[in-house]
Protein backbone atom coordinates (compact mmCIF):
# COMPACT_ATOMS: atom_id res chain seq x y z
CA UNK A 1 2.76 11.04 -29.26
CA UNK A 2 -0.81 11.44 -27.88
CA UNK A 3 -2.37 14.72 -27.67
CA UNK A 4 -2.18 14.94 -23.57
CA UNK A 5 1.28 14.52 -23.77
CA UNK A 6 1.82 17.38 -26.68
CA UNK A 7 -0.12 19.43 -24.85
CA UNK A 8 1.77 18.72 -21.76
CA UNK A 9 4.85 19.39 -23.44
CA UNK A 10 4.29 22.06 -24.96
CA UNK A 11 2.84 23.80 -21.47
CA UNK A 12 6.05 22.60 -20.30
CA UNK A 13 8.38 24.18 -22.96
CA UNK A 14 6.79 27.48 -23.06
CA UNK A 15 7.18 27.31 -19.10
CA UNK A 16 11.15 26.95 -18.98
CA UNK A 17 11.70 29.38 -21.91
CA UNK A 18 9.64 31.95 -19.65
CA UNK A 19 12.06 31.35 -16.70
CA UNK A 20 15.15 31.41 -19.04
CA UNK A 21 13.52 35.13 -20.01
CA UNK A 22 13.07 36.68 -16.90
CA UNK A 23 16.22 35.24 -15.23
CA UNK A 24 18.22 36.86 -18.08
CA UNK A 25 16.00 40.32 -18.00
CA UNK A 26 16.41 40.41 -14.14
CA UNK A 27 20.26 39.23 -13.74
CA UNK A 28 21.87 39.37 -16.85
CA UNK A 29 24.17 36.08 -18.63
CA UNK A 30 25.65 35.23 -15.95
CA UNK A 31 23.34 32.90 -14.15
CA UNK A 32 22.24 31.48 -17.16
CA UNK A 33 23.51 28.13 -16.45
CA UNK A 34 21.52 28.08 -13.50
CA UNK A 35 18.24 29.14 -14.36
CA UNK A 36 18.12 26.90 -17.72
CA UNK A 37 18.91 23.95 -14.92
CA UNK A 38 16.05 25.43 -13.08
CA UNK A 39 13.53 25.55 -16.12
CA UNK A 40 14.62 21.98 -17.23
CA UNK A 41 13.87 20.83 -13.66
CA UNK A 42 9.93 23.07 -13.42
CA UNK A 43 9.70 21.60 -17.12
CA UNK A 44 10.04 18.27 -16.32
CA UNK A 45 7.84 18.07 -13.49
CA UNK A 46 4.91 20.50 -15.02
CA UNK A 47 5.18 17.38 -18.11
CA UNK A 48 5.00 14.16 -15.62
CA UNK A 49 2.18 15.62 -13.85
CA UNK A 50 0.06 15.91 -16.91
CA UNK A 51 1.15 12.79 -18.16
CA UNK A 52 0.22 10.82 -15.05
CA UNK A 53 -3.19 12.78 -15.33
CA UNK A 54 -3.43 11.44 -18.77
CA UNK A 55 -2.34 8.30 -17.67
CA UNK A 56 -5.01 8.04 -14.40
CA UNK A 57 -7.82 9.37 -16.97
CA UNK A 58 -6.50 6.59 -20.05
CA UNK A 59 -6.64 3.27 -17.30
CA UNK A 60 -10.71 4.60 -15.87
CA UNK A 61 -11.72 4.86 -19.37
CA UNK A 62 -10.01 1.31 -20.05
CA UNK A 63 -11.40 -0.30 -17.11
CA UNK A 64 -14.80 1.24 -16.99
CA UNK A 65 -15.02 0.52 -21.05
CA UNK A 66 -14.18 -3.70 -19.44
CA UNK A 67 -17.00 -3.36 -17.12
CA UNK A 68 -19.29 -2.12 -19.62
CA UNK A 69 -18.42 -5.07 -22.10
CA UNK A 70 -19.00 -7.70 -19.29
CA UNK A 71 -22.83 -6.51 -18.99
CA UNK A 72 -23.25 -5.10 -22.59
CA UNK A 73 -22.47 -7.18 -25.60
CA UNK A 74 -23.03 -4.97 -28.92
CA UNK A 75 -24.06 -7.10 -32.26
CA UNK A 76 -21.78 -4.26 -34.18
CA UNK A 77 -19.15 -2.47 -33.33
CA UNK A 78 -19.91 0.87 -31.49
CA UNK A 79 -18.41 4.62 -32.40
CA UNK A 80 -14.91 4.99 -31.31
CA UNK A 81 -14.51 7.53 -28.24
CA UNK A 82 -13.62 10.89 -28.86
CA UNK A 83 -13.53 14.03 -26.44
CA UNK A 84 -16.70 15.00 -27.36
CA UNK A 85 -18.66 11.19 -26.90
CA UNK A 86 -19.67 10.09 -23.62
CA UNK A 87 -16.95 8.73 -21.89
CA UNK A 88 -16.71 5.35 -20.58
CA UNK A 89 -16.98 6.06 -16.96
CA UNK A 90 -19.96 8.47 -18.13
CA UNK A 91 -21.47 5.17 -20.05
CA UNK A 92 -20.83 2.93 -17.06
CA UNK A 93 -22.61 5.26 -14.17
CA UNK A 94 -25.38 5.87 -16.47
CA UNK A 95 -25.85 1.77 -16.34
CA UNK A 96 -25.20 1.42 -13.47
CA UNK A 97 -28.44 3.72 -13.01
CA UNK A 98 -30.11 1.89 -15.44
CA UNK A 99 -29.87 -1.44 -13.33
CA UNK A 100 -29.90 -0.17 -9.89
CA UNK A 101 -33.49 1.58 -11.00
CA UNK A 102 -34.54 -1.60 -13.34
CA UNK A 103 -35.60 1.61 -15.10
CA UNK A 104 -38.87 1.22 -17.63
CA UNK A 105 -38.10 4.49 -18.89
CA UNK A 106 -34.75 6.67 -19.91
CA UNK A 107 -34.67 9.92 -20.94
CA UNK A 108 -31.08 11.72 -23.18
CA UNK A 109 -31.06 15.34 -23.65
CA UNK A 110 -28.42 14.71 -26.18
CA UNK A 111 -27.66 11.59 -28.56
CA UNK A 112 -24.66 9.60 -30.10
CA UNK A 113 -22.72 6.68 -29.68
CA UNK A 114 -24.53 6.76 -25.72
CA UNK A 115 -28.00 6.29 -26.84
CA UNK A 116 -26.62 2.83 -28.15
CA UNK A 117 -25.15 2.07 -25.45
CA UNK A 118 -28.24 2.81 -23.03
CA UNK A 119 -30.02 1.04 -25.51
CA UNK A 120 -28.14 -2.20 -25.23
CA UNK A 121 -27.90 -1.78 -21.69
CA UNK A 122 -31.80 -1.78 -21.39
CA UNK A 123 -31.98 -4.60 -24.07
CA UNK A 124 -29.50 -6.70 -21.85
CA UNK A 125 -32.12 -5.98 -18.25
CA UNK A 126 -35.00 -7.71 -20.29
CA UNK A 127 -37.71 -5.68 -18.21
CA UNK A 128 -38.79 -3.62 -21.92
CA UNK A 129 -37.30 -0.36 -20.59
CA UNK A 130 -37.02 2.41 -23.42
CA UNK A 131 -34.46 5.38 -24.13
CA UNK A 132 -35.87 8.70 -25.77
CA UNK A 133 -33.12 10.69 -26.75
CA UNK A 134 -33.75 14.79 -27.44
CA UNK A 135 -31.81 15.99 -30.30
CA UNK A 136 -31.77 19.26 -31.50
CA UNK A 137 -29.64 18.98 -34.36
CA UNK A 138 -31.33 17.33 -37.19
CA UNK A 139 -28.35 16.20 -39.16
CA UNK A 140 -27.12 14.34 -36.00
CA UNK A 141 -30.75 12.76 -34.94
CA UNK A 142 -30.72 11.29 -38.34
CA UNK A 143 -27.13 9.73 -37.62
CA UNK A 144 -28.43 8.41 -34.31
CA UNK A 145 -31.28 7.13 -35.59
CA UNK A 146 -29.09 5.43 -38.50
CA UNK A 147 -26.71 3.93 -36.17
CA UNK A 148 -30.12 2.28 -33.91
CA UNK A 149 -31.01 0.98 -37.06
CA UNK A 150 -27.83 -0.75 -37.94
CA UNK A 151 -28.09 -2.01 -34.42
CA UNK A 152 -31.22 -3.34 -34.63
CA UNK A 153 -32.21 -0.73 -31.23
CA UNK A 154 -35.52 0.56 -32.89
CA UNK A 155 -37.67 -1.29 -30.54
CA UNK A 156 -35.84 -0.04 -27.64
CA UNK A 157 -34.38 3.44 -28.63
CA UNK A 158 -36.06 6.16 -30.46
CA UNK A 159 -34.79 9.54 -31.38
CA UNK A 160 -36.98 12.50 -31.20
CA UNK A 161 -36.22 15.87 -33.17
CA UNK A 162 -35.92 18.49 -30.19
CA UNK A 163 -35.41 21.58 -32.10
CA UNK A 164 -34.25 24.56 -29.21
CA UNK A 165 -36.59 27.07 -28.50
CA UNK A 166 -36.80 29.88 -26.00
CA UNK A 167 -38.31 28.86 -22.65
CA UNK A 168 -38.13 30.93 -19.45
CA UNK A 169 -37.05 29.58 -16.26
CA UNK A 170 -36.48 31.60 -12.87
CA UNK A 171 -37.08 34.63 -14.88
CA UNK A 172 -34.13 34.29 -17.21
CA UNK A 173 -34.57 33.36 -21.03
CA UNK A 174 -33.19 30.18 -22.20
CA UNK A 175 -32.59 27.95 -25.74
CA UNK A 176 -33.73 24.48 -24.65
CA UNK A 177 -35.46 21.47 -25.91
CA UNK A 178 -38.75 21.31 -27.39
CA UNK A 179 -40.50 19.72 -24.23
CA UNK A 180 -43.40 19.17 -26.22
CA UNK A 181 -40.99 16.33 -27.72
CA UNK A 182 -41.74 14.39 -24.16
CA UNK A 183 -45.30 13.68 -25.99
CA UNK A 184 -43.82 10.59 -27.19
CA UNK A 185 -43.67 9.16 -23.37
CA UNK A 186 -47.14 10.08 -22.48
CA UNK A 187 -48.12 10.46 -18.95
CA UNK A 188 -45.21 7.75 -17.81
CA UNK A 189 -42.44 8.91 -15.31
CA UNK A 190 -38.56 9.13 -16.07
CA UNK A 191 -36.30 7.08 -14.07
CA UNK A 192 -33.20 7.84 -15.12
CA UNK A 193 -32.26 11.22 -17.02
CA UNK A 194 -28.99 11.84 -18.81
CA UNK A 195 -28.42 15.37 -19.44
CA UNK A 196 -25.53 15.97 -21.63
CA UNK A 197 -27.04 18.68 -23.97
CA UNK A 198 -27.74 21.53 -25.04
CA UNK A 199 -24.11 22.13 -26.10
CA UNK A 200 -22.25 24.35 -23.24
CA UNK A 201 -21.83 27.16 -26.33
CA UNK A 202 -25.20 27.62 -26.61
CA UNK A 203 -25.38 30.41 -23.12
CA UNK A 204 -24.28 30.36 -20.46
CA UNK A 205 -25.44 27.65 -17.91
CA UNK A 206 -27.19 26.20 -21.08
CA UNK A 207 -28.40 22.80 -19.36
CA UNK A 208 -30.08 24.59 -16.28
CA UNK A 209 -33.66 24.19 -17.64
CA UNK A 210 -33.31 20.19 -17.57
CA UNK A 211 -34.19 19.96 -13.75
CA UNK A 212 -37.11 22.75 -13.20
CA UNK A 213 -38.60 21.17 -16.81
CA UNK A 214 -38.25 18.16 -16.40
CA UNK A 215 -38.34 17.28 -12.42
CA UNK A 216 -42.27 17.03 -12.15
CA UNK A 217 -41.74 14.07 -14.92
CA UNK A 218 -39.33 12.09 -12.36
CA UNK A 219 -40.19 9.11 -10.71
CA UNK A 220 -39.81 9.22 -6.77
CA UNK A 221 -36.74 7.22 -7.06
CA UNK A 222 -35.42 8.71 -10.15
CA UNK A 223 -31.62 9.24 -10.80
CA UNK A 224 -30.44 12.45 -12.96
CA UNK A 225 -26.88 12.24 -14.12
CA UNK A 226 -25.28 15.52 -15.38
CA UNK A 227 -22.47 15.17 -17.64
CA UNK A 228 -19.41 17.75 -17.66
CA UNK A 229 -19.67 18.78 -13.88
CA UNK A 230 -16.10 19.64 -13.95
CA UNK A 231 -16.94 22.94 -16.07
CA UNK A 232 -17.81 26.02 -14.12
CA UNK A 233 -21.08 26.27 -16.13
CA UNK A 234 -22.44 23.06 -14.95
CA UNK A 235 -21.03 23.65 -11.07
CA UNK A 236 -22.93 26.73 -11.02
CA UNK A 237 -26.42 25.02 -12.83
CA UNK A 238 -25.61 21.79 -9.45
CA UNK A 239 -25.63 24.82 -7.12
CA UNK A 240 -28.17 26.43 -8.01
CA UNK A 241 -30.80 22.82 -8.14
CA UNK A 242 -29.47 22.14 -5.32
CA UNK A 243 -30.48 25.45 -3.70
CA UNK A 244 -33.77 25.40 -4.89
CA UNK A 245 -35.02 21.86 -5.04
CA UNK A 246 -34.60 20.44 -1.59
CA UNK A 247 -35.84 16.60 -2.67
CA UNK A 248 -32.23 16.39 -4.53
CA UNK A 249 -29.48 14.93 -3.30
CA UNK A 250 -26.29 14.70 -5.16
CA UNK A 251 -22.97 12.64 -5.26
CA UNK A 252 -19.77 13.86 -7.29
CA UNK A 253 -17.52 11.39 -9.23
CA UNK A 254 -14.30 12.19 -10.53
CA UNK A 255 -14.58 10.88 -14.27
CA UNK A 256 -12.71 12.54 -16.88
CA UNK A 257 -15.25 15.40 -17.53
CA UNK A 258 -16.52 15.16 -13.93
CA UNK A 259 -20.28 13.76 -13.54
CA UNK A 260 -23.01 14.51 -10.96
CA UNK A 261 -25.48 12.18 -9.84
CA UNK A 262 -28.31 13.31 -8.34
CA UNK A 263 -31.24 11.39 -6.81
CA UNK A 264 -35.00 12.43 -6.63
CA UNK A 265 -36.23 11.64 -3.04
CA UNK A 266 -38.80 14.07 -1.13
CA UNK A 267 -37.70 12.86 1.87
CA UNK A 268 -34.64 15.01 1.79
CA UNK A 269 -36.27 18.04 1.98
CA UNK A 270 -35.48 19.67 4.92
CA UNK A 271 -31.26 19.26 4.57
CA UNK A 272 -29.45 22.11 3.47
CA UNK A 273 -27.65 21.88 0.00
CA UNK A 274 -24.25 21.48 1.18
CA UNK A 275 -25.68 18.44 3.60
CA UNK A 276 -26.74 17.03 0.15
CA UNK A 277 -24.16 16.35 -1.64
CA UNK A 278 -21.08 14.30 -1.44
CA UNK A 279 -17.58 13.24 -3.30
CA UNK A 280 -13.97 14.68 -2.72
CA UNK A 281 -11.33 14.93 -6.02
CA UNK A 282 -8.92 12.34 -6.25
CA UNK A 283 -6.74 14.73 -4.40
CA UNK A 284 -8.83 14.67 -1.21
CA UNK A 285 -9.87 18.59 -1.12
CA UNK A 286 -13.66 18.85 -1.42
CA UNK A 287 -15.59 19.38 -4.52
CA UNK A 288 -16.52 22.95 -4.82
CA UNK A 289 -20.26 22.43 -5.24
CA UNK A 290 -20.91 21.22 -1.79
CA UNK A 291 -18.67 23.73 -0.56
CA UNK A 292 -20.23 26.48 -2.55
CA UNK A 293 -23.64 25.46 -2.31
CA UNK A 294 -24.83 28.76 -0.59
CA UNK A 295 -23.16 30.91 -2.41
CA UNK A 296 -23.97 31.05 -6.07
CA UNK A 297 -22.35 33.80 -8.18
């Protein structure tokens, strides 16, 4: 049994045995019968709910992870995804990014089994784009850069060390990457920027710094994709660009860890942030960043 579907019933179990525990508290044995029958019945449905989640979540990762292979075609195989990897979906709107900009140059706040993929996606366009991937973990750059070499990715991906250091932003002190890293790019513009680091355990709102840092490097056109937009960290850090730098627009999509697209265009300047973004969950009620988009807290 997967781990979705432990979890699931597990939530589930611990569910009915609290309604078996207050029915007999409140009433007493004699309505045991029923509320068991009762807890069975909330059980059940509390499990097949998170199962068809896990299931939804299981065929997007399948069929994204088909589209990627029909563009993308790896001389080794790649790392097995894990929760903590990029997810296909992730992999497949970064891409898609990567194509729709014919992008010369990518920049990861982060690195792993994505910066192959980037790089092979950029190998695959033929236009001699590049990926330079922050890492501020030492032990895992060296991995990376490992893995690029088994690939053969060297002339297309490189791996910077990124160390974090503190940087103030808005007033407020943060551990971020070692800009000075960007030295490696010289005075040319990012077109796409994947921002899936610093880890979320670093502060709070860790990945904030990425946009005021980084946004005088963007190209006019350039797309920013923000990974883990479903955590309330990373809702707060889209509210609060969004607030303060009018020439972003952003779209929501409902991967597994939720990702945020946003686009770099000065012409949207005089919308209001909630006018700026876009995307509904796959239940239809709206995302709470464009809802919210006034009201940080």
């Amino acid at each position: 049994m997967r781990r979705p579907q432990l979890t699931a019933l597990l939530v589930a179990g611990v569910v009915a045995l609290v309604i078996v525990a207050v029915t007999l508290a409140i009433q007493g044995a004699l309505v045991l019968g029923f509320a068991v029958v009762c807890a069975l019945v909330g059980a059940a449905v509390i499990y097949l709910r998170f199962v068809h989640l896990a299931t939804g979540h299981a065929y997007r990762r399948l069929e994204a992870l088909s589209l990627l292979r029909g563009f993308v075609r790896p001389r080794l195989p790649l790392p097995a995804y894990t929760l903590w990897a990029a997810s296909p979906e992730l992999l497949l709107t970064v891409v898609g990014a990567i194509v729709e900009r014919r992008a010369q140059l990518v920049v990861e706040l982060g690195s792993g089994a994505s910066s192959l993929w980037i790089g092979y996606a950029l190998e695959a366009l033929g236009e001699g784009g590049r990926l330079l991937a922050l890492e501020h973990d030492p032990r895992y750059a060296a991995a990376t850069r490992e893995e690029v070499r088994r690939h053969g990715l060297e002339s297309v991906v490189t791996v910077v060390d990124a160390p974090l250091c503190s940087v103030t932003v808005d007033a407020e002190r943060y551990r971020f990457y070692d800009v000075a890293a960007l030295a490696a790019i010289g005075e040319r513009s990012i077109d796409v920027l994947l921002i899936d680091g610093p880890p979320g355990r670093t502060q709070p709102q860790a990945r904030y710094p990425a946009v005021p840092l980084l946004l005088g490097r963007l190209a006019p056109a350039a797309i920013v994709i923000l990974d883990d937009a479903l955590r309330r960290d990373e809702r707060r850090i889209a509210r609060r660009w969004l607030r303060q730098y009018p020439q972003l627009t952003g779209r929501f999509s409902q991967t597994e860890k939720g990702t945020l697209v946003l686009r770099h265009d000065a012409d949207l300047a005089n919308l209001s942030a909630p006018e700026r973004i876009s995307g509904a969950r796959d239940d239809g009620t709206a995302l709470a960043i464009g809802v919210e988009a006034e009201g940080v807290h």
